[in-house]
N, C-alpha and C. Protein backbone atom coordinates (compact mmCIF):
# COMPACT_ATOMS: atom_id res chain seq x y z
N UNK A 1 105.67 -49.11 218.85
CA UNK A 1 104.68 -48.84 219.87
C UNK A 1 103.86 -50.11 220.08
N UNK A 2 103.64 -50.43 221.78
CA UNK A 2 103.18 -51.45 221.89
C UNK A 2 102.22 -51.18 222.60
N UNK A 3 101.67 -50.63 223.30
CA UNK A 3 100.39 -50.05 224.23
C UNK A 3 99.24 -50.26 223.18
N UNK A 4 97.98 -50.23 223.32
CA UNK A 4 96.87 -50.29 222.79
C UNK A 4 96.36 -48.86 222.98
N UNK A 5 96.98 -47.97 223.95
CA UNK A 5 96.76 -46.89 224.82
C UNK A 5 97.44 -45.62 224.58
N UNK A 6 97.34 -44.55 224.26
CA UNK A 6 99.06 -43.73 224.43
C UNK A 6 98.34 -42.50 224.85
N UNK A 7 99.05 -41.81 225.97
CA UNK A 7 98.44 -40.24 226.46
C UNK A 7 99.88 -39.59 226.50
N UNK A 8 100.00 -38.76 225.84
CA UNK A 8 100.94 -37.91 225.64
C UNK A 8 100.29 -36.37 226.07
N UNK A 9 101.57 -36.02 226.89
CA UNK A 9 100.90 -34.57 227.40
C UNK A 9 101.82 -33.47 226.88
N UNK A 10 101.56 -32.50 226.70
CA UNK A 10 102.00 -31.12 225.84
C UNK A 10 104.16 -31.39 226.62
N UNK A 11 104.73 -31.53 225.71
CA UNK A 11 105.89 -31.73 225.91
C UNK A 11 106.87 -32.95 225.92
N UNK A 12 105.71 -33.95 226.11
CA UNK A 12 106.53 -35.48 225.93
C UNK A 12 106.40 -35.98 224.71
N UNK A 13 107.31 -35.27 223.78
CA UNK A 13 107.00 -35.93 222.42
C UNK A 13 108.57 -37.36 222.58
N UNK A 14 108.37 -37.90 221.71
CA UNK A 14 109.15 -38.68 220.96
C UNK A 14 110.41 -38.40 220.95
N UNK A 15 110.53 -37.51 219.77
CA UNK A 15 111.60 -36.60 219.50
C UNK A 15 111.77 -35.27 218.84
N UNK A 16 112.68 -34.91 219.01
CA UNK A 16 112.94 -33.21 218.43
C UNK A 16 114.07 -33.39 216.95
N UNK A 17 113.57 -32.52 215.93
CA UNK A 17 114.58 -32.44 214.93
C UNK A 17 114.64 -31.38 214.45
N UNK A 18 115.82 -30.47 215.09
CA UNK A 18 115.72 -29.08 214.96
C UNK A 18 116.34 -29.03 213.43
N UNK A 19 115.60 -28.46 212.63
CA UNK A 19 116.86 -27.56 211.04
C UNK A 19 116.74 -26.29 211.12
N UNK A 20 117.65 -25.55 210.29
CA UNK A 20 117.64 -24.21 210.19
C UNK A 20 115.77 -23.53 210.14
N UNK A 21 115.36 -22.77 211.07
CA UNK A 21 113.81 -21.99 210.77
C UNK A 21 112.55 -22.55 211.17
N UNK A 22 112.71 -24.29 211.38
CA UNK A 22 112.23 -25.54 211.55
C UNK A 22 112.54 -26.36 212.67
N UNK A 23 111.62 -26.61 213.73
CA UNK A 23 111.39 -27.73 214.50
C UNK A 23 110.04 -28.90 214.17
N UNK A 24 110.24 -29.73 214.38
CA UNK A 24 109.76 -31.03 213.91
C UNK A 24 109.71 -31.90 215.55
N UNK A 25 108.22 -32.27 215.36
CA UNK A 25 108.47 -32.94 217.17
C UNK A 25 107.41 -34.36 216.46
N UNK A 26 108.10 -35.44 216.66
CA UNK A 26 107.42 -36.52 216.47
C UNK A 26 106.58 -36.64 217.70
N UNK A 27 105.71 -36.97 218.29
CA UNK A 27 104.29 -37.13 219.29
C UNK A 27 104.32 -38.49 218.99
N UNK A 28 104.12 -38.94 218.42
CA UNK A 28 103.39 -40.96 218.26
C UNK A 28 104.05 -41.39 217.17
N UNK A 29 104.55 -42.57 217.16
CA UNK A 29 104.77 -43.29 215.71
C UNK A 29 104.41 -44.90 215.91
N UNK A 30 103.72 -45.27 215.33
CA UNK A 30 103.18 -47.23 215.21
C UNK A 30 103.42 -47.54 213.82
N UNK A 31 103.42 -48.62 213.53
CA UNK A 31 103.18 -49.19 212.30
C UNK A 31 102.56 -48.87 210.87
N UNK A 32 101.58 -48.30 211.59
CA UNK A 32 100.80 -47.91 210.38
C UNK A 32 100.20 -46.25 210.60
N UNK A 33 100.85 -45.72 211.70
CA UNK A 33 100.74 -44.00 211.59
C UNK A 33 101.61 -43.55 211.92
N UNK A 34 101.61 -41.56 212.07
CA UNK A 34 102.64 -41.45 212.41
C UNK A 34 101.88 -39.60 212.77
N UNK A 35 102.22 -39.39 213.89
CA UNK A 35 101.70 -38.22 214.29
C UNK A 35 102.92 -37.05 214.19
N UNK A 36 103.44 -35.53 213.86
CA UNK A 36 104.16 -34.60 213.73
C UNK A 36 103.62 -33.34 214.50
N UNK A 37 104.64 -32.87 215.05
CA UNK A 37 103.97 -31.09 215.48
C UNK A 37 105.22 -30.84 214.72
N UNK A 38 104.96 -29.64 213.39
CA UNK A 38 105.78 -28.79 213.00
C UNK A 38 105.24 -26.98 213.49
N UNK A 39 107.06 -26.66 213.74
CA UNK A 39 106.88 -25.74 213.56
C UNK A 39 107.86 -24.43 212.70
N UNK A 40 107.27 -23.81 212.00
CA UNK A 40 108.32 -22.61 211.21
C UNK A 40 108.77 -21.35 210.98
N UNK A 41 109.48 -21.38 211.08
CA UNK A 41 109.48 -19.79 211.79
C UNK A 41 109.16 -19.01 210.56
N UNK A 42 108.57 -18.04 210.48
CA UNK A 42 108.15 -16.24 209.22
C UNK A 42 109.36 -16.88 208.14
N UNK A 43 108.56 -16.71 207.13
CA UNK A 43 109.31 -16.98 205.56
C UNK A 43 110.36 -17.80 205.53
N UNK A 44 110.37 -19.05 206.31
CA UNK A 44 110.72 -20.47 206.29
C UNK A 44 110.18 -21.14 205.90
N UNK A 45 110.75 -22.35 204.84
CA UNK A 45 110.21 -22.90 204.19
C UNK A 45 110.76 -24.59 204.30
N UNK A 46 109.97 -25.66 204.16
CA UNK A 46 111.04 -27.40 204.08
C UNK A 46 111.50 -26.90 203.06
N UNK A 47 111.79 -28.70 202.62
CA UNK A 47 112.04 -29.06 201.23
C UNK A 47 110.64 -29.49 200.60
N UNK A 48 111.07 -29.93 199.51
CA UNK A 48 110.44 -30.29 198.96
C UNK A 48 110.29 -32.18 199.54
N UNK A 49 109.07 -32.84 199.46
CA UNK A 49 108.83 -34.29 199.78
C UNK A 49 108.24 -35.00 198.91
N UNK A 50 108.35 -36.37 198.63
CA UNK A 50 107.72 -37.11 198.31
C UNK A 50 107.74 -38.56 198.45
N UNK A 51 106.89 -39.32 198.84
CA UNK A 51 106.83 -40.71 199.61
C UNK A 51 105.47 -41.27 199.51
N UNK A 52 105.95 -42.57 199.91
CA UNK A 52 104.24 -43.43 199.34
C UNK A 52 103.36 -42.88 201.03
N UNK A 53 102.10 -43.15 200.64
CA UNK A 53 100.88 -43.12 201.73
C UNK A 53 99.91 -41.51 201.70
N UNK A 54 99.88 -41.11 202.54
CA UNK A 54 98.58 -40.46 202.65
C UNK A 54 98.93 -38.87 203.77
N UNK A 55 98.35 -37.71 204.03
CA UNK A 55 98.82 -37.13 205.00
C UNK A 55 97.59 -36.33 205.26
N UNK A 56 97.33 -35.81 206.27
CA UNK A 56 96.35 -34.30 206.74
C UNK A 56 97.24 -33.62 207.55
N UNK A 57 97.06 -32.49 207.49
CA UNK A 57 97.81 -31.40 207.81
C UNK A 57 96.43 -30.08 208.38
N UNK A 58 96.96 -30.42 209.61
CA UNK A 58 96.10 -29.14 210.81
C UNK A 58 96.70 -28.34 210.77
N UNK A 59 96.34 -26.81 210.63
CA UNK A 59 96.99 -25.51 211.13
C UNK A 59 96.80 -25.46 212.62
N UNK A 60 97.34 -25.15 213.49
CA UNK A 60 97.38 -25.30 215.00
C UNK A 60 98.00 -23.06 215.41
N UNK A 61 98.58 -22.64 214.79
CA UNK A 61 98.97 -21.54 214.87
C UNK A 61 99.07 -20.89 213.43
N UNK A 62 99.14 -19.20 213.36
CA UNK A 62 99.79 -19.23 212.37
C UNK A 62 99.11 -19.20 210.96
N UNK A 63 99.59 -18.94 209.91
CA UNK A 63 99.44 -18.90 208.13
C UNK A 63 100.37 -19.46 207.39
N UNK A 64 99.94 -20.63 206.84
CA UNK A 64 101.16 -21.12 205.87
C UNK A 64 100.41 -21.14 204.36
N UNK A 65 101.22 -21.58 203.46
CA UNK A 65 101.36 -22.06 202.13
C UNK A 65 101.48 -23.24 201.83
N UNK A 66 100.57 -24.10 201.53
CA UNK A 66 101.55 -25.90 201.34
C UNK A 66 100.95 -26.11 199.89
N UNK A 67 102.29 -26.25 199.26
CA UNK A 67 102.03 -26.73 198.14
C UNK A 67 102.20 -28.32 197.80
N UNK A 68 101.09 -28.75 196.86
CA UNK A 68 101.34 -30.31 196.53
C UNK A 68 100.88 -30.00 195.17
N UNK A 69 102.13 -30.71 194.86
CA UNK A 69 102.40 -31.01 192.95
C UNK A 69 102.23 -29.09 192.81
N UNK A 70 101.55 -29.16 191.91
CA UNK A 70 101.91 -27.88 191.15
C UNK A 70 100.73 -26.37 191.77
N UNK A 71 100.13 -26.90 192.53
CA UNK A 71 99.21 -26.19 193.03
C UNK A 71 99.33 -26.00 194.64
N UNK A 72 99.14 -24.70 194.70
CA UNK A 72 99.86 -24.30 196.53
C UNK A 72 98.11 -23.55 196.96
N UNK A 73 97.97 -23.67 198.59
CA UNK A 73 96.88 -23.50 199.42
C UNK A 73 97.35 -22.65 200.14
N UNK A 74 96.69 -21.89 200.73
CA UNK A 74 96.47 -21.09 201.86
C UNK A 74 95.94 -21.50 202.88
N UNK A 75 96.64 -21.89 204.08
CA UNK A 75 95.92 -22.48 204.92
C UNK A 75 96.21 -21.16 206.62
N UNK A 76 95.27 -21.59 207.71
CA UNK A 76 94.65 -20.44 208.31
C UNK A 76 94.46 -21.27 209.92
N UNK A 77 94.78 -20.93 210.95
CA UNK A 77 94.53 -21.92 212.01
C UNK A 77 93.08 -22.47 211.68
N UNK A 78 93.24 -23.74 211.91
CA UNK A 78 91.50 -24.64 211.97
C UNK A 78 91.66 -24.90 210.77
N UNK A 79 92.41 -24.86 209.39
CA UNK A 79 92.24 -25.53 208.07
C UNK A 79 92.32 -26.69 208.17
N UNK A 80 92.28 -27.33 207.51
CA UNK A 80 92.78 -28.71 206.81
C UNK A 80 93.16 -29.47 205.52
N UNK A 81 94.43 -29.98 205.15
CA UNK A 81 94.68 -29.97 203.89
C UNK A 81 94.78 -31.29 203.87
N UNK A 82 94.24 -32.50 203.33
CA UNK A 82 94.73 -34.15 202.80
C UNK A 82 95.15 -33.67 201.52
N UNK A 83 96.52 -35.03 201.29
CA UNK A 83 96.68 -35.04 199.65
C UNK A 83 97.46 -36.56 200.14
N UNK A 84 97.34 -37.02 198.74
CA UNK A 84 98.32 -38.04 198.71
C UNK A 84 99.89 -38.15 198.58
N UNK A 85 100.64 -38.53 199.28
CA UNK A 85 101.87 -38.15 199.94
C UNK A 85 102.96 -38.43 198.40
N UNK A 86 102.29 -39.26 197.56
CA UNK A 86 103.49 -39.16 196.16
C UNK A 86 103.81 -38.48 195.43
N UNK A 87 103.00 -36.94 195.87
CA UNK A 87 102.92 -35.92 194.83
C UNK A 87 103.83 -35.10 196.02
N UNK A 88 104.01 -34.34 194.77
CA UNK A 88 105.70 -33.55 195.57
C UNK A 88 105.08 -32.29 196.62
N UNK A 89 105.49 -32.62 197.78
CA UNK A 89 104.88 -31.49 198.68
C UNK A 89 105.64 -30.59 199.47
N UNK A 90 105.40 -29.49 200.07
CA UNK A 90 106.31 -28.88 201.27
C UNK A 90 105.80 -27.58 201.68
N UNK A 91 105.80 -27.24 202.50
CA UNK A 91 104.68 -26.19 203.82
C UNK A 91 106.21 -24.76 203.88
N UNK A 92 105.27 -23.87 203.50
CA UNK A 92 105.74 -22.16 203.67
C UNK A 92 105.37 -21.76 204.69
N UNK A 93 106.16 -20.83 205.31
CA UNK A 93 105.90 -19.74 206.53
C UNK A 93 105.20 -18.58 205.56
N UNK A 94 104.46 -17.88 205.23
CA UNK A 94 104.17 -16.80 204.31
C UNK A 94 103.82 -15.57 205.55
N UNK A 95 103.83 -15.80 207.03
CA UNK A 95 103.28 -14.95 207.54
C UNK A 95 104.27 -14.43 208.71
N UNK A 96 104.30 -13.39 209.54
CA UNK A 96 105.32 -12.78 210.02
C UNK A 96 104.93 -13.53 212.00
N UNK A 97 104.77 -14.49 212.05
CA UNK A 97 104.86 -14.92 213.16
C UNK A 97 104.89 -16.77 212.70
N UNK A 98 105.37 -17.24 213.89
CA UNK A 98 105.88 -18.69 213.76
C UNK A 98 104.63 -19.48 213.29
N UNK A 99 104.41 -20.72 212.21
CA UNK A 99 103.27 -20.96 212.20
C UNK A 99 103.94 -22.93 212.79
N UNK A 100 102.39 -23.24 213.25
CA UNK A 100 102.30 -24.36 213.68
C UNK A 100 101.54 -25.03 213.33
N UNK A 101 101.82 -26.52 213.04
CA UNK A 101 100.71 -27.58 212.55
C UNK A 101 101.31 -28.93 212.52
N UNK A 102 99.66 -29.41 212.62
CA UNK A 102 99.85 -31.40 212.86
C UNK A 102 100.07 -32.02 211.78
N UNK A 103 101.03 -33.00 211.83
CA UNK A 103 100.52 -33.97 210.20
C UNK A 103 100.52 -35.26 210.94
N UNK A 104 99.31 -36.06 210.06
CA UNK A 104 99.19 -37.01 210.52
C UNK A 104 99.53 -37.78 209.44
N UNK A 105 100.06 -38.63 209.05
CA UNK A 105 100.64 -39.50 208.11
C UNK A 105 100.49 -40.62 207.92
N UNK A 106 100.21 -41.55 207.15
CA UNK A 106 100.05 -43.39 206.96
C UNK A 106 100.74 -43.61 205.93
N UNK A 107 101.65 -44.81 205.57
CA UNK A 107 101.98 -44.97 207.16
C UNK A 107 103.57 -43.92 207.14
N UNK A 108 103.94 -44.64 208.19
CA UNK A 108 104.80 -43.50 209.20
C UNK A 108 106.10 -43.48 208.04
N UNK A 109 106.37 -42.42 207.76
CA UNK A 109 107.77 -42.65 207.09
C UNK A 109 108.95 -41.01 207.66
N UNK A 110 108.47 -40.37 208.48
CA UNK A 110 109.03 -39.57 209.47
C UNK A 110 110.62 -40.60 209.73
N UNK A 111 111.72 -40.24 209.43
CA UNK A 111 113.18 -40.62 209.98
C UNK A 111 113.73 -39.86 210.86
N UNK A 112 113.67 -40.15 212.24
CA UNK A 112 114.74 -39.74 213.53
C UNK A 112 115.78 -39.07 212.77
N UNK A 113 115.68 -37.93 213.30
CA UNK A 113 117.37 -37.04 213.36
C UNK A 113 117.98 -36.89 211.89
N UNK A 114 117.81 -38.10 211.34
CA UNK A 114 118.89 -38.01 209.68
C UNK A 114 118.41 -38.04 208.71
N UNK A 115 116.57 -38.79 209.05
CA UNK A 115 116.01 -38.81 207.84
C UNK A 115 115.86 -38.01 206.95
N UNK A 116 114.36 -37.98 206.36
CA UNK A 116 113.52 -37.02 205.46
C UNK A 116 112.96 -35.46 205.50
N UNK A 117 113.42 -35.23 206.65
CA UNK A 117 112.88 -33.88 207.05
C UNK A 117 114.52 -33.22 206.22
């Protein structure tokens, strides 16, 4: 990304990385961030993650579970969860409708299509 500028409007993301229960829409990626809309469908779950840098995680829809390292949260539209991204993490559906949320990440380590998701 080379703009100083970026307006992204509801649908022009980046890219799409559909998995089984799971869509993943990259919105922005630069150098040193990296913006996500996930979404999961009722008692879908990632993997498990872990990678250098930093993350916050918005509830945008929805009730999930995100656990980091050995301890799991309840999170609720309008929460917010930071942790540091080297501790082993990954976000639950626990609730019977699709849940949705932002992660914002530093820096960007999100991989197109084959990566880490």
């Amino acid at each position: 990304m080379t703009e100083d500028v970026l307006f992204i409007k509801e649908g022009d993301e980046k890219s799409i990385t559909k998995k089984p229960g799971k869509v993943y829409r990259l919105m922005v990626k630069s150098k040193n961030m990296e913006v996500i809309v996930s979404e999961i469908n009722p008692h879908s779950e990632s993997k498990w993650f872990k990678h250098s840098g930093e993350e916050m995680h918005l509830v945008l829809e929805g009730e999930m579970e995100y656990t980091v390292g050995e301890k799991s949260y309840i999170l609720h539209k309008g929460d917010i969860l930071w942790h540091k991204s080297n501790l082993n993490h990954k976000a639950k559906n626990i609730g019977n409708k699709k849940v949705k949320y932002m992660t914002i990440g530093s820096p960007p380590t999100f991989m197109l299509s084959t990566g880490n998701i």
